[in-house]
C-alpha atoms as a PDB file:
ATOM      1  CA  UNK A   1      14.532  14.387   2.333  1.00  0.00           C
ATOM      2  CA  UNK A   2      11.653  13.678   0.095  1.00  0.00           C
ATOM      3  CA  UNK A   3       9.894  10.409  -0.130  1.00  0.00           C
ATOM      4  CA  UNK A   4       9.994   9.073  -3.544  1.00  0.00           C
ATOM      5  CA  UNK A   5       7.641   6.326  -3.903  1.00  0.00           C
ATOM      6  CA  UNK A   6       8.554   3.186  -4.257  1.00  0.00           C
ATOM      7  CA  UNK A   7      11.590   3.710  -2.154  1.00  0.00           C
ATOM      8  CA  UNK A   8      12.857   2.477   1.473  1.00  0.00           C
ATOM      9  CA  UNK A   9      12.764   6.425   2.625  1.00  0.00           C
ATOM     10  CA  UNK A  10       9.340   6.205   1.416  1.00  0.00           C
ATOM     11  CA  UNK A  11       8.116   2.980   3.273  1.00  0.00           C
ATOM     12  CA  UNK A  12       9.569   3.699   6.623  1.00  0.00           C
ATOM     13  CA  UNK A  13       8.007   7.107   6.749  1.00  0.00           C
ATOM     14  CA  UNK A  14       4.924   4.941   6.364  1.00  0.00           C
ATOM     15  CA  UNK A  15       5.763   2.612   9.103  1.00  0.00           C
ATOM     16  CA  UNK A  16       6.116   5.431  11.460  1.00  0.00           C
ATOM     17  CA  UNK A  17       2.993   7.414  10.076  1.00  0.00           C
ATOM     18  CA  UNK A  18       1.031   3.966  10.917  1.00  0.00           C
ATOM     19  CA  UNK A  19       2.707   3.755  14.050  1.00  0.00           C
ATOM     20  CA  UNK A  20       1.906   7.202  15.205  1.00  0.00           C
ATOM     21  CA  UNK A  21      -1.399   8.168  13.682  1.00  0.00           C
ATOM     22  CA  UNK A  22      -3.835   7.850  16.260  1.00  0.00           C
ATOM     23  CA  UNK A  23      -6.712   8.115  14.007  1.00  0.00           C
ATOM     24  CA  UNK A  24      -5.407   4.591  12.010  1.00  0.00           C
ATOM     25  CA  UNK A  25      -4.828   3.339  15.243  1.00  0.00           C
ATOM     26  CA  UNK A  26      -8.732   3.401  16.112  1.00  0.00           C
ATOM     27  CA  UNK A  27      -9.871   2.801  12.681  1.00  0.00           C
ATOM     28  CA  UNK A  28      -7.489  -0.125  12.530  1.00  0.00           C
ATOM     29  CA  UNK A  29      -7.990  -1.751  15.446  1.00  0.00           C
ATOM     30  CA  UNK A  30      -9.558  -4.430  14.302  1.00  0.00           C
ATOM     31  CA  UNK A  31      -6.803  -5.307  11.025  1.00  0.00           C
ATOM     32  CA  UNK A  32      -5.852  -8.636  10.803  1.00  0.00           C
ATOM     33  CA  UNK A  33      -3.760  -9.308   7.888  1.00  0.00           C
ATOM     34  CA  UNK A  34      -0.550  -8.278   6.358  1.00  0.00           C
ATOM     35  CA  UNK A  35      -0.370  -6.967   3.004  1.00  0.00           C
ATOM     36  CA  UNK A  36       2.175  -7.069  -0.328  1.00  0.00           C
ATOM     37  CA  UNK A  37       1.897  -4.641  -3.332  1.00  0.00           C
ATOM     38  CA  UNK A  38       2.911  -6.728  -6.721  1.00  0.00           C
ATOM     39  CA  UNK A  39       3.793  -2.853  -8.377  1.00  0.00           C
ATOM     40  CA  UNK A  40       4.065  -3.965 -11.953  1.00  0.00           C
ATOM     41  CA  UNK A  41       6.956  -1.888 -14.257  1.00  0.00           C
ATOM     42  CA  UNK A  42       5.289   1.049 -16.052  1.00  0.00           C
ATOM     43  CA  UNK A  43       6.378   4.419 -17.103  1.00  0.00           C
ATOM     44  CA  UNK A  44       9.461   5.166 -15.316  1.00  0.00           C
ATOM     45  CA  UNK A  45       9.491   2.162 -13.072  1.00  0.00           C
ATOM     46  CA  UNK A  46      11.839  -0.343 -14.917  1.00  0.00           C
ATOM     47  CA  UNK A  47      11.185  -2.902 -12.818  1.00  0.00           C
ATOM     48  CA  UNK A  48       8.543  -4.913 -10.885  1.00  0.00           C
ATOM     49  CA  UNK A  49       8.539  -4.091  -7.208  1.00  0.00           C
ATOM     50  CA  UNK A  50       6.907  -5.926  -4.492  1.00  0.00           C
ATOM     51  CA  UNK A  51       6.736  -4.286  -0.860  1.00  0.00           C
ATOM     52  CA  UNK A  52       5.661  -5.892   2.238  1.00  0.00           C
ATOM     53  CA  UNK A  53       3.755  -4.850   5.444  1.00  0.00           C
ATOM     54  CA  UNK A  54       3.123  -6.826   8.153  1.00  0.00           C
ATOM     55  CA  UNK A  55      -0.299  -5.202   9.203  1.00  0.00           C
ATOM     56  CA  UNK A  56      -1.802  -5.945  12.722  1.00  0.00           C
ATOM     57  CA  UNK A  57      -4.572  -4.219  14.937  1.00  0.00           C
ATOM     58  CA  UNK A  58      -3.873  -0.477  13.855  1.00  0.00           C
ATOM     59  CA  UNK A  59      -0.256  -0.912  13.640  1.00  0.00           C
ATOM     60  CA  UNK A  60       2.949  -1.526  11.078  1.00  0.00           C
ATOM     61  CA  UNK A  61       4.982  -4.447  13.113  1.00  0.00           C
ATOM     62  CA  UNK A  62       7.399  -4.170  10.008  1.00  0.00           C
ATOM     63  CA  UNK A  63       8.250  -3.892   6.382  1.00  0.00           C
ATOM     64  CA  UNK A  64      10.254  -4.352   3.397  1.00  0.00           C
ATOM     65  CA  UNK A  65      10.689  -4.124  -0.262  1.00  0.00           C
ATOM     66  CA  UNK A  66      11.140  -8.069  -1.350  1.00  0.00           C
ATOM     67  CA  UNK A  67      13.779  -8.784  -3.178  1.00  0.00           C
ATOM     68  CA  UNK A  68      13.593 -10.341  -6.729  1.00  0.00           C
ATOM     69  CA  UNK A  69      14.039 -14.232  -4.939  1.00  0.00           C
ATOM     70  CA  UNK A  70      11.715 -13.589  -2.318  1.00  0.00           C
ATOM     71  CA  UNK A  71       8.575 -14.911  -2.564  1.00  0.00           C
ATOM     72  CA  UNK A  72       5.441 -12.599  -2.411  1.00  0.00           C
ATOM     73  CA  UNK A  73       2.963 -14.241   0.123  1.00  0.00           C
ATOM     74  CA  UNK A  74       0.327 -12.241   2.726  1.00  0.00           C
ATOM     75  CA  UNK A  75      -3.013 -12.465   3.683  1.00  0.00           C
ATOM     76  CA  UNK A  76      -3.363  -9.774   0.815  1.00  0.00           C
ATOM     77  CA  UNK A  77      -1.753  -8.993  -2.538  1.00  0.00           C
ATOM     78  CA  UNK A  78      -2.471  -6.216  -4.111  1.00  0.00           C
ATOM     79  CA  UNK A  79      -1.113  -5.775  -7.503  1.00  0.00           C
ATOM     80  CA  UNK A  80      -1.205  -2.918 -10.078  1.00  0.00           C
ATOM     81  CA  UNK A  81       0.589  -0.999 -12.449  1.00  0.00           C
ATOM     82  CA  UNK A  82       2.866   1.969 -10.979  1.00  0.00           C
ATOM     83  CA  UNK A  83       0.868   4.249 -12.712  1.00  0.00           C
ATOM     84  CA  UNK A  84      -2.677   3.115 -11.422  1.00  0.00           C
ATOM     85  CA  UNK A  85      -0.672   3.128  -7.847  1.00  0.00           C
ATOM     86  CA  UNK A  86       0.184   6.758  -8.490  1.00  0.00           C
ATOM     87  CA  UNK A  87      -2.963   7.497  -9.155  1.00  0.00           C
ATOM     88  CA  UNK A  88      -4.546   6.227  -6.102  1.00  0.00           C
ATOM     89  CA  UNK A  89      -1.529   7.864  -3.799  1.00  0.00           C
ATOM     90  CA  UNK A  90      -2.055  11.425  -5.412  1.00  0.00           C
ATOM     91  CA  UNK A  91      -6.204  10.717  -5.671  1.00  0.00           C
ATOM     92  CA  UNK A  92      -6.672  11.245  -9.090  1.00  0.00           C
ATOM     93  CA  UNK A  93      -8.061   7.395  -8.457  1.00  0.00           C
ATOM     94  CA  UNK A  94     -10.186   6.305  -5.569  1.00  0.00           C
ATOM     95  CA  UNK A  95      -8.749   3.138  -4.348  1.00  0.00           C
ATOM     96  CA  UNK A  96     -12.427   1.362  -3.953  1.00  0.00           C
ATOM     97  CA  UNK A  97     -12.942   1.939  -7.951  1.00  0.00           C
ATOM     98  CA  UNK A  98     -10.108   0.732  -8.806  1.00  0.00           C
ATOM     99  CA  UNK A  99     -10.825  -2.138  -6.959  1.00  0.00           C
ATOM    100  CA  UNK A 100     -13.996  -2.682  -8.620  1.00  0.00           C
ATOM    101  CA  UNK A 101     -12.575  -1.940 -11.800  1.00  0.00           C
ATOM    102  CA  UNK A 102      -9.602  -4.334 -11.575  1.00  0.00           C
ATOM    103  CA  UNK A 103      -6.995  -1.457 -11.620  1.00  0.00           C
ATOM    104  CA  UNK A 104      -5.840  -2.693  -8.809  1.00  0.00           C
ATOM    105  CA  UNK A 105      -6.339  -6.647  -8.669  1.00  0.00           C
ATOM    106  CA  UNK A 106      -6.460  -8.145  -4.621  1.00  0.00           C
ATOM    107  CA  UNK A 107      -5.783 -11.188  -3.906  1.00  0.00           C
ATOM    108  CA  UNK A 108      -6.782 -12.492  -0.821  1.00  0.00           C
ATOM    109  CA  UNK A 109     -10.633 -12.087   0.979  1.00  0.00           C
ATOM    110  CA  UNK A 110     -12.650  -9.536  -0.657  1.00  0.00           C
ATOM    111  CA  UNK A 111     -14.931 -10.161   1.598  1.00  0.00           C
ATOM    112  CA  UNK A 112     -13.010  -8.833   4.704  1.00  0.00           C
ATOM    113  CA  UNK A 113     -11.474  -6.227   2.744  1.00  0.00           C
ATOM    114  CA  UNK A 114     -15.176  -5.101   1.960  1.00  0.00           C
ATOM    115  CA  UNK A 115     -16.010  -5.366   5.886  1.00  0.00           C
ATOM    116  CA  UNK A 116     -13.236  -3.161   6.461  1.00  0.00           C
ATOM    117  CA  UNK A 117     -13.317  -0.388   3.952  1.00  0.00           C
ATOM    118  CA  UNK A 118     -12.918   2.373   6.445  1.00  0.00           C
ATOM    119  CA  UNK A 119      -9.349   0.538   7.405  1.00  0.00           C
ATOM    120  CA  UNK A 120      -8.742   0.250   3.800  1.00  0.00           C
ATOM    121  CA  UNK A 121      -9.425   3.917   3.065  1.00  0.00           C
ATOM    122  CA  UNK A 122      -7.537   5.171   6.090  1.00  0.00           C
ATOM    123  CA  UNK A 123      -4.368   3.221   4.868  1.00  0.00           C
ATOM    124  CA  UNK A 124      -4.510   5.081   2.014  1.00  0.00           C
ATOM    125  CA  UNK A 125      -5.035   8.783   3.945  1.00  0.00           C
ATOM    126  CA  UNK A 126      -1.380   7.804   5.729  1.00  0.00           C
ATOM    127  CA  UNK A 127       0.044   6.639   2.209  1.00  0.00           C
ATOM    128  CA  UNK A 128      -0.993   9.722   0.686  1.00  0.00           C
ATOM    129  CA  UNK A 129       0.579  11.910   3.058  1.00  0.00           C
ATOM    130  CA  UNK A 130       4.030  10.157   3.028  1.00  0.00           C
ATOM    131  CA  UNK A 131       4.219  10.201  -0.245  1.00  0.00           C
ATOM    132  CA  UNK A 132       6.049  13.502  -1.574  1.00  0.00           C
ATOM    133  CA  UNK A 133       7.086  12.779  -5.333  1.00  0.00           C
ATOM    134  CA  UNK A 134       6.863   9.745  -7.773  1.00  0.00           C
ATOM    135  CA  UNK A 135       9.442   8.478 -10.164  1.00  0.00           C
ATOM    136  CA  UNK A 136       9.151  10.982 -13.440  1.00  0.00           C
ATOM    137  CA  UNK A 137       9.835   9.610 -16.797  1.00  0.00           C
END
């Protein structure tokens, strides 16, 4: 089965990638903070999204995809277009310039997410590898 992102397929294969990559584990170790995607509708994604993951010391402790009357709040919300997402997950954008360059807008410390840009990076090694196709116009 392929993992489509945004999808449920697609988050739980990240859940268990997180939970059984030894190298996010280390890098990790120190994450405290969970984290929502606001994944705004663009190209072929109709709809906003918003996907949840409870983040904690190199590990997933669980995750969702919110529904429309749930409200979006973590330590961190990271919100961007699908397309500027889709970028990032198949590297045609580095996720630190788009950070920089508000293509992908956090909210929540900057300042820790700065202090922990090796965890940052690595979460999006794992996301990049579960991810096998994208929604196509």
């Amino acid at each position: 089965m392929e993992n489509i992102f945004p999808s449920n397929e697609w988050l739980q294969s990240l859940i268990d990638f997180l939970n059984n990559d030894p190298d996010y584990a280390r890098i990790a170790k120190k994450w405290e903070g969970d984290i929502a995607f606001s994944v705004k509708a663009d190209g072929p994604l109709k709809e906003d999204m918003n996907i949840y993951l409870d983040l904690w010391h190199g590990a997933c402790r669980g995750g969702k995809i919110l529904e429309e009357t749930e409200e979006l709040d973590a330590a961190f919300v990271l919100e961007a277009p699908y397309g500027n997402l889709v970028k990032i997950l198949s590297g045609k954008l580095d996720p630190m310039q788009a950070m920089m360059t508000r293509k992908l807008i956090v909210n929540g410390s900057m300042t820790y997410m700065m202090r922990n840009i090796p965890t940052v990076l690595d979460f999006v090694r794992c996301a990049r590898s579960v991810t096998d196709k994208v929604l196509e116009e």
